[in-house]
N, C-alpha and C. Protein backbone atom coordinates (compact mmCIF):
# COMPACT_ATOMS: atom_id res chain seq x y z
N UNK A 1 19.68 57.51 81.22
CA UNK A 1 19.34 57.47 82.63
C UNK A 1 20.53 56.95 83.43
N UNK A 2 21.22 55.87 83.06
CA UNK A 2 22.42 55.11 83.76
C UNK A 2 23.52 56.27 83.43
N UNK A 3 23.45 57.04 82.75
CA UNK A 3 24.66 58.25 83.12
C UNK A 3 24.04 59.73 83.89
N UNK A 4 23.28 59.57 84.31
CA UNK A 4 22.77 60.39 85.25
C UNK A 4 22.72 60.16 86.58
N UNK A 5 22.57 59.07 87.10
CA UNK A 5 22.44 58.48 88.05
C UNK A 5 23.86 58.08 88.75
N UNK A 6 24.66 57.71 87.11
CA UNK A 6 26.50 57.41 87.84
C UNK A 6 27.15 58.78 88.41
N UNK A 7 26.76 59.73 87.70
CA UNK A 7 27.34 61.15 87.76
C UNK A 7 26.57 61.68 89.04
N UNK A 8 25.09 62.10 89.14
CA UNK A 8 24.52 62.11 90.55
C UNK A 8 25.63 61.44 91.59
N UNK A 9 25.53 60.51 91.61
CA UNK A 9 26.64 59.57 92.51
C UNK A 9 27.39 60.13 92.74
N UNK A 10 28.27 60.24 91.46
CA UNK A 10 29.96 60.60 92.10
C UNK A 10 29.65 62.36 92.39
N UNK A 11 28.78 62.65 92.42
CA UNK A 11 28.71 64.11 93.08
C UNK A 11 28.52 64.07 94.71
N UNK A 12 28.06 62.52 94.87
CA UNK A 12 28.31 62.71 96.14
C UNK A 12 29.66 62.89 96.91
N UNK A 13 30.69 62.45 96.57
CA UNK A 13 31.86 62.21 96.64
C UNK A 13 32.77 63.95 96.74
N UNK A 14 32.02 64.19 95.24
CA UNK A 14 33.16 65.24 95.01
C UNK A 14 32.53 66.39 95.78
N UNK A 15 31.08 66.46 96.51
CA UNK A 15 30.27 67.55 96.93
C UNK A 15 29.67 67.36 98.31
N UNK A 16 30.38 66.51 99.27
CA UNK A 16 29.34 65.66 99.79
C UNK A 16 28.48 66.71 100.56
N UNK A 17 29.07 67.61 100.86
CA UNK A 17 28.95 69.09 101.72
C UNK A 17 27.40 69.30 101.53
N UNK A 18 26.27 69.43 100.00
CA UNK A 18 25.94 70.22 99.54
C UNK A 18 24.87 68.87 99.56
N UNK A 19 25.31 67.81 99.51
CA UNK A 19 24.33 66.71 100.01
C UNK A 19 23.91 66.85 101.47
N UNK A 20 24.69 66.68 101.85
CA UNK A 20 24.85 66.81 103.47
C UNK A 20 23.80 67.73 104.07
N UNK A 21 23.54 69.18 103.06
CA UNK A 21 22.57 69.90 103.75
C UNK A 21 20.69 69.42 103.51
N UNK A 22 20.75 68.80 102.42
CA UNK A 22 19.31 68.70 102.47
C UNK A 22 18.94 67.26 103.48
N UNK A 23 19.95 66.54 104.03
CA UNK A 23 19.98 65.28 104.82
C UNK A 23 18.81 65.57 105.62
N UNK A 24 17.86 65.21 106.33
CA UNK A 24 17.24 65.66 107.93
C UNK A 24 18.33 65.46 109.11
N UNK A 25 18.39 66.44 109.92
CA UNK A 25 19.21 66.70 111.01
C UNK A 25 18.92 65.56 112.06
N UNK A 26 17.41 65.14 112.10
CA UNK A 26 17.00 64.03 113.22
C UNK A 26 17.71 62.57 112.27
N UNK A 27 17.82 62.46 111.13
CA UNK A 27 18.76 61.06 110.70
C UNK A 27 19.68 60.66 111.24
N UNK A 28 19.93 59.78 112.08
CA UNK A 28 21.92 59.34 112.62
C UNK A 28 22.61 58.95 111.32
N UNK A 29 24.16 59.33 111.14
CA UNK A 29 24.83 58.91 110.68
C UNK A 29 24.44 59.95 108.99
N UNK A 30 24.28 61.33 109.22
CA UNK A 30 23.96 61.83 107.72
C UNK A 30 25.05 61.56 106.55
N UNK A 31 26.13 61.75 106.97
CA UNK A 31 27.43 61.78 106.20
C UNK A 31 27.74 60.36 105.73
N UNK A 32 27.35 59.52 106.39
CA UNK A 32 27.72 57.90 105.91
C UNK A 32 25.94 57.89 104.60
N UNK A 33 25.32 58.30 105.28
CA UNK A 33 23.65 58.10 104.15
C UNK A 33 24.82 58.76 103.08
N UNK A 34 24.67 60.28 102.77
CA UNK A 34 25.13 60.66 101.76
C UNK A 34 26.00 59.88 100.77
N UNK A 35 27.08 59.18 101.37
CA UNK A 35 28.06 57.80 100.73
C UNK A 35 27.93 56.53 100.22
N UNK A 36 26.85 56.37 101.72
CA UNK A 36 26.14 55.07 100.84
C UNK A 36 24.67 55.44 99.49
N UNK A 37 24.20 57.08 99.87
CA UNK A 37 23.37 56.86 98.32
C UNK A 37 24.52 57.05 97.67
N UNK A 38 25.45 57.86 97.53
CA UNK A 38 26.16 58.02 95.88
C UNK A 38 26.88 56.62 95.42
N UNK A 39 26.98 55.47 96.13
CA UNK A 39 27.43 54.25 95.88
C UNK A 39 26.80 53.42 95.58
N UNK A 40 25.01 53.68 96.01
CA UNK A 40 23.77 53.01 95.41
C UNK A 40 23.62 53.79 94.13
N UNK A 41 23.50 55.22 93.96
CA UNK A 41 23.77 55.86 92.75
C UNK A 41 24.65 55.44 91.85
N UNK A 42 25.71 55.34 91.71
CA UNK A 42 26.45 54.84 90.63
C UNK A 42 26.28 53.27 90.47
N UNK A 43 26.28 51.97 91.43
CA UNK A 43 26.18 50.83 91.00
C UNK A 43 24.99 50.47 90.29
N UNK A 44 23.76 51.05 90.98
CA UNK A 44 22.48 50.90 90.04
C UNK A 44 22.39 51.80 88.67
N UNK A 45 22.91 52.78 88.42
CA UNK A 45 23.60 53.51 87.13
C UNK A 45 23.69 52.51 86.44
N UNK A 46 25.25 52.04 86.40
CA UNK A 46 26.06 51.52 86.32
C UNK A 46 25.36 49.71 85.73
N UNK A 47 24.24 49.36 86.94
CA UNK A 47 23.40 48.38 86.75
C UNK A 47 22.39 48.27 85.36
N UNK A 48 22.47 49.65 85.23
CA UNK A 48 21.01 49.56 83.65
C UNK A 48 21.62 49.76 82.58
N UNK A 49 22.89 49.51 82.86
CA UNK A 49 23.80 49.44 81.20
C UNK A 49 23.93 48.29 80.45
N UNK A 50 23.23 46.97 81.53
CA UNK A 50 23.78 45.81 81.38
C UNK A 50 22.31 44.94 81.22
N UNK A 51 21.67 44.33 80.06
CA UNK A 51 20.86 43.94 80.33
C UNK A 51 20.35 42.88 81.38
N UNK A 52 21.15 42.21 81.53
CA UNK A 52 20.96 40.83 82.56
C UNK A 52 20.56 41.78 84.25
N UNK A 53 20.96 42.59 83.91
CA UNK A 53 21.20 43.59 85.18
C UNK A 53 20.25 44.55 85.11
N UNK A 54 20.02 45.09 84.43
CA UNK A 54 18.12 46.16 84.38
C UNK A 54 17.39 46.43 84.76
N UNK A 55 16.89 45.19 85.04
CA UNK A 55 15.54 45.15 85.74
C UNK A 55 15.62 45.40 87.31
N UNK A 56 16.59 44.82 87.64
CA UNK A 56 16.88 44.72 89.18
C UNK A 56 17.39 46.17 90.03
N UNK A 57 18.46 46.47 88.66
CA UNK A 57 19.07 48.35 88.84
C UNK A 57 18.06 49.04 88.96
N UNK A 58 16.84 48.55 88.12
CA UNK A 58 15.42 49.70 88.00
C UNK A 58 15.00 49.44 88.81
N UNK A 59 14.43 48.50 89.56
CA UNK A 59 13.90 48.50 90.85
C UNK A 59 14.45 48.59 92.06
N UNK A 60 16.32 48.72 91.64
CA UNK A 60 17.16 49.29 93.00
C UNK A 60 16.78 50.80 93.31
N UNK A 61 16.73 51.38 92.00
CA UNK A 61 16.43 53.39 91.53
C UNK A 61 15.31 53.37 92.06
N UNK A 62 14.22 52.90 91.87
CA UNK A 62 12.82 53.01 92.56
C UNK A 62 12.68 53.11 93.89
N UNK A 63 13.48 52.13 94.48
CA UNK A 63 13.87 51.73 96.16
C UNK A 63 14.63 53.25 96.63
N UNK A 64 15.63 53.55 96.00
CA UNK A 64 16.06 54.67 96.41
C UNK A 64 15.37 55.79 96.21
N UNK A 65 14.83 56.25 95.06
CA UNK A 65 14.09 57.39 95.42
C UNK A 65 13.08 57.37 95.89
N UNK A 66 12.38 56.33 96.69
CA UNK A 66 11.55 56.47 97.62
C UNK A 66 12.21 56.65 98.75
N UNK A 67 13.09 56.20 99.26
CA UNK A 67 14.42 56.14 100.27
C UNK A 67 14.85 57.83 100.51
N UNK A 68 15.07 58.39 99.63
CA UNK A 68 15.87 59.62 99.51
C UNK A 68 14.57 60.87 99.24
N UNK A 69 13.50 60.40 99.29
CA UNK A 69 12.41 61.40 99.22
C UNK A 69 12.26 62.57 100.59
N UNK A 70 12.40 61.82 101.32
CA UNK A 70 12.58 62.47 102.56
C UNK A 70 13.14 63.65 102.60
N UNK A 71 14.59 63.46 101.94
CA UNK A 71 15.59 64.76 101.73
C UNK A 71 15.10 65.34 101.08
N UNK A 72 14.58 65.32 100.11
CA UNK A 72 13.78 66.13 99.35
C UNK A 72 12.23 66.92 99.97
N UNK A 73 11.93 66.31 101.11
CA UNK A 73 10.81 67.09 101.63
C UNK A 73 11.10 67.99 102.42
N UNK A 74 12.22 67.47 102.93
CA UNK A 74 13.11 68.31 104.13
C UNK A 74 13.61 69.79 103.73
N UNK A 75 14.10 69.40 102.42
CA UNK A 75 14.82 70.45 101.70
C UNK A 75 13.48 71.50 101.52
N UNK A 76 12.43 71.50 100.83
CA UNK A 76 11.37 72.29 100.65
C UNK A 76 10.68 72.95 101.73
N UNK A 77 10.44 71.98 102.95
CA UNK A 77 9.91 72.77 104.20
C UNK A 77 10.61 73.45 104.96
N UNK A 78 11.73 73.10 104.73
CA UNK A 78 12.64 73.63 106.29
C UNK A 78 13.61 75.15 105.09
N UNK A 79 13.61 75.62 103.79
CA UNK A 79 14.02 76.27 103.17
C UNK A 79 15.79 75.82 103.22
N UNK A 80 15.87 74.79 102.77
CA UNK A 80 17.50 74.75 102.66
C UNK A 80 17.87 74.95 101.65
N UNK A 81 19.15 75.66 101.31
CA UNK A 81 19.44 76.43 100.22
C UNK A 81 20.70 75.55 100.28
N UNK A 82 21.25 75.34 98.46
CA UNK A 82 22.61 75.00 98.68
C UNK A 82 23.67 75.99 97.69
N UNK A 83 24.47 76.53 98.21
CA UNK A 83 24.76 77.64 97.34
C UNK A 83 25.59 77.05 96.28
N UNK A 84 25.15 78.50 95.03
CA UNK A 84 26.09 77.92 93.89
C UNK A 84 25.30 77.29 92.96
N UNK A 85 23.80 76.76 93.30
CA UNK A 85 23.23 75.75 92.77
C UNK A 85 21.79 76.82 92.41
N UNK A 86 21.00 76.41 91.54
CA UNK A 86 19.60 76.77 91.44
C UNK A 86 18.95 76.81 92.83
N UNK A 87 19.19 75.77 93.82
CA UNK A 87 18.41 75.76 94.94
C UNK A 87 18.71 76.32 96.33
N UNK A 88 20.09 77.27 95.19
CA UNK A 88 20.36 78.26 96.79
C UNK A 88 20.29 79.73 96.28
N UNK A 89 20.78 80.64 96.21
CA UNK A 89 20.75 81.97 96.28
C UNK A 89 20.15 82.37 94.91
N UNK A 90 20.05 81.29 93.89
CA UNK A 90 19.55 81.68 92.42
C UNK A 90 18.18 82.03 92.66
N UNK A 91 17.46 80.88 94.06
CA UNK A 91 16.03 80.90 94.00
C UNK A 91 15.16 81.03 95.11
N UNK A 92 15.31 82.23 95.93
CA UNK A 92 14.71 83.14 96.70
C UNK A 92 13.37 82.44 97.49
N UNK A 93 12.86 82.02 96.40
CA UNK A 93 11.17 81.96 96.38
C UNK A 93 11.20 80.48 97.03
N UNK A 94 12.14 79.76 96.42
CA UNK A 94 11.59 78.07 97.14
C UNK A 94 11.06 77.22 95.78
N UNK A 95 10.87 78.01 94.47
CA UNK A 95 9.89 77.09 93.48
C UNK A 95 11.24 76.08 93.04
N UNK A 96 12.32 76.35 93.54
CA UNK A 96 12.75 74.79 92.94
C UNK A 96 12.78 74.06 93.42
N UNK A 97 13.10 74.40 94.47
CA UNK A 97 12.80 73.58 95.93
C UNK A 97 11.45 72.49 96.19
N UNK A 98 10.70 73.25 95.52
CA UNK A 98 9.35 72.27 95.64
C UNK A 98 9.24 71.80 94.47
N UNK A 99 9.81 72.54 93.19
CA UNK A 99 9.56 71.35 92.15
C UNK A 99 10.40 70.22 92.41
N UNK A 100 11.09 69.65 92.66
CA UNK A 100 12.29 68.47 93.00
C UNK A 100 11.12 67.78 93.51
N UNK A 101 9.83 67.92 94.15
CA UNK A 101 9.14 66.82 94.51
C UNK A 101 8.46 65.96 93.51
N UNK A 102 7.71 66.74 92.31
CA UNK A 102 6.94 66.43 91.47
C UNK A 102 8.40 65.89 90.63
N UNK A 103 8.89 66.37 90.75
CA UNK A 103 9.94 65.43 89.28
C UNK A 103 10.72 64.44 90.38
N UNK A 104 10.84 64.37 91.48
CA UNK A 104 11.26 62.85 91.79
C UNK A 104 9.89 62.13 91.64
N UNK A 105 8.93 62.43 91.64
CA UNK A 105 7.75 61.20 91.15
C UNK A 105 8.11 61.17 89.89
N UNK A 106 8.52 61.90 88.68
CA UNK A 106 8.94 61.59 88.03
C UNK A 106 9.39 60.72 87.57
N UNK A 107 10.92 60.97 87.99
CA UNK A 107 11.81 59.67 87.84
C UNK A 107 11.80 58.36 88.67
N UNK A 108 10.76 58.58 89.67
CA UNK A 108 10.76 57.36 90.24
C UNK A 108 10.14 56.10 88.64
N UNK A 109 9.25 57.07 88.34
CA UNK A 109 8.62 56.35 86.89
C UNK A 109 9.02 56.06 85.63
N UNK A 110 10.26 56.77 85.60
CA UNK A 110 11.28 56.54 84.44
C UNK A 110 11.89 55.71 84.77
N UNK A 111 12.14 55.58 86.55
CA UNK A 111 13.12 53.99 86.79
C UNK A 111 12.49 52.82 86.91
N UNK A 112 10.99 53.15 87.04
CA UNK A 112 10.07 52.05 86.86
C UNK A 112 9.84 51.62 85.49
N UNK A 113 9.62 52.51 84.62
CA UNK A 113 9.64 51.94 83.12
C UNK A 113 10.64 51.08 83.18
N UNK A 114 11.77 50.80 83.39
CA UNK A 114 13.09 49.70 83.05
C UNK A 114 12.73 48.79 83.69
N UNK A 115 12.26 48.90 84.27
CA UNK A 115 11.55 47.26 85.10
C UNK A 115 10.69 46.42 84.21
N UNK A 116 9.86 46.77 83.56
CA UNK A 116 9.60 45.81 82.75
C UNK A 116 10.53 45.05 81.92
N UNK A 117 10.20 43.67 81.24
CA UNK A 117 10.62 42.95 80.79
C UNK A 117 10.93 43.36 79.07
N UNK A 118 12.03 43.00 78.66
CA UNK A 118 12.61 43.26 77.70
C UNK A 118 11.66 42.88 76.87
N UNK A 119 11.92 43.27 75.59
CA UNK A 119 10.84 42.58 74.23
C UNK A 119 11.71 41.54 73.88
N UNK A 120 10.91 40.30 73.78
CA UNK A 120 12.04 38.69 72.97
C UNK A 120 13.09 39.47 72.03
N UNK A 121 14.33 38.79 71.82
CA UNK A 121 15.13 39.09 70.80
C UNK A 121 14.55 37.69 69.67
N UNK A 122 14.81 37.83 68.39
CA UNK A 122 14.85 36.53 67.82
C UNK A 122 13.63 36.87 66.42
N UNK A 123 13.40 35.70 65.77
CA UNK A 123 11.95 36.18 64.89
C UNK A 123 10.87 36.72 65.21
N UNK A 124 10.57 37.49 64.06
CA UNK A 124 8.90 38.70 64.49
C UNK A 124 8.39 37.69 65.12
N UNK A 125 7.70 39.00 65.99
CA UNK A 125 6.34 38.27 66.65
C UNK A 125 5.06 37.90 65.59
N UNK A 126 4.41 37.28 65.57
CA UNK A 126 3.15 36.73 64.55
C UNK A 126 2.07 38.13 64.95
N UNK A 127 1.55 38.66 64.05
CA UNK A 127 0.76 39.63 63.95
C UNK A 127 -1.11 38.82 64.57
């Protein structure tokens, strides 16, 4: 998950263009959002590699993809396509477009699983 999330990131960087389109147009400042998620993207990445750090990265990922859901609704209703990608000229119809909703609930829940608390290190637990 923490190398998905670093790489997501730095796609903001190297793509910001292609971020930029699913942004909402009524947001101020789209191009700075896009920068500051791929910089919340990679540090919270970056955050669940480290145990002391985990829990907090997982509930930073949670914060954001509730944060960044928006773009994702935007993208499905308003038909934004980004070319080059599955969600532009590959897919006519819109079905990827709307799946990206059900699988960010998804992963909102895969970044919630890391939130829980580690299992003790040290001797078995007593049966």
């Amino acid at each position: 998950m923490a190398v998905l999330y670093v790489l997501a990131g730095a796609m903001h960087f190297l793509a910001p263009g292609a971020y930029l389109r699913i942004v909402p147009p009524a947001l101020p400042g789209r191009l700075a959002a896009v920068y500051l998620s791929g910089i919340a993207e990679i540090a919270l990445g970056a955050g669940l590699l480290h145990p002391r750090t985990r829990r907090a990265a997982a509930w930073g990922l949670v914060g954001l993809l509730i944060a960044v859901f928006p773009a994702n609704v935007y993208m499905a209703t308003s038909g934004v396509a980004v070319p080059g990608t599955p969600i532009g000229t590959v897919d006519p119809s819109g079905a990827v477009r709307w799946a990206r909703l059900p699988a960010q609930i998804v992963l909102i829940g895969w970044a919630w699983w890391y939130t829980r608390p580690s299992p003790p290190v040290g001797p078995e637990t007593p049966r």
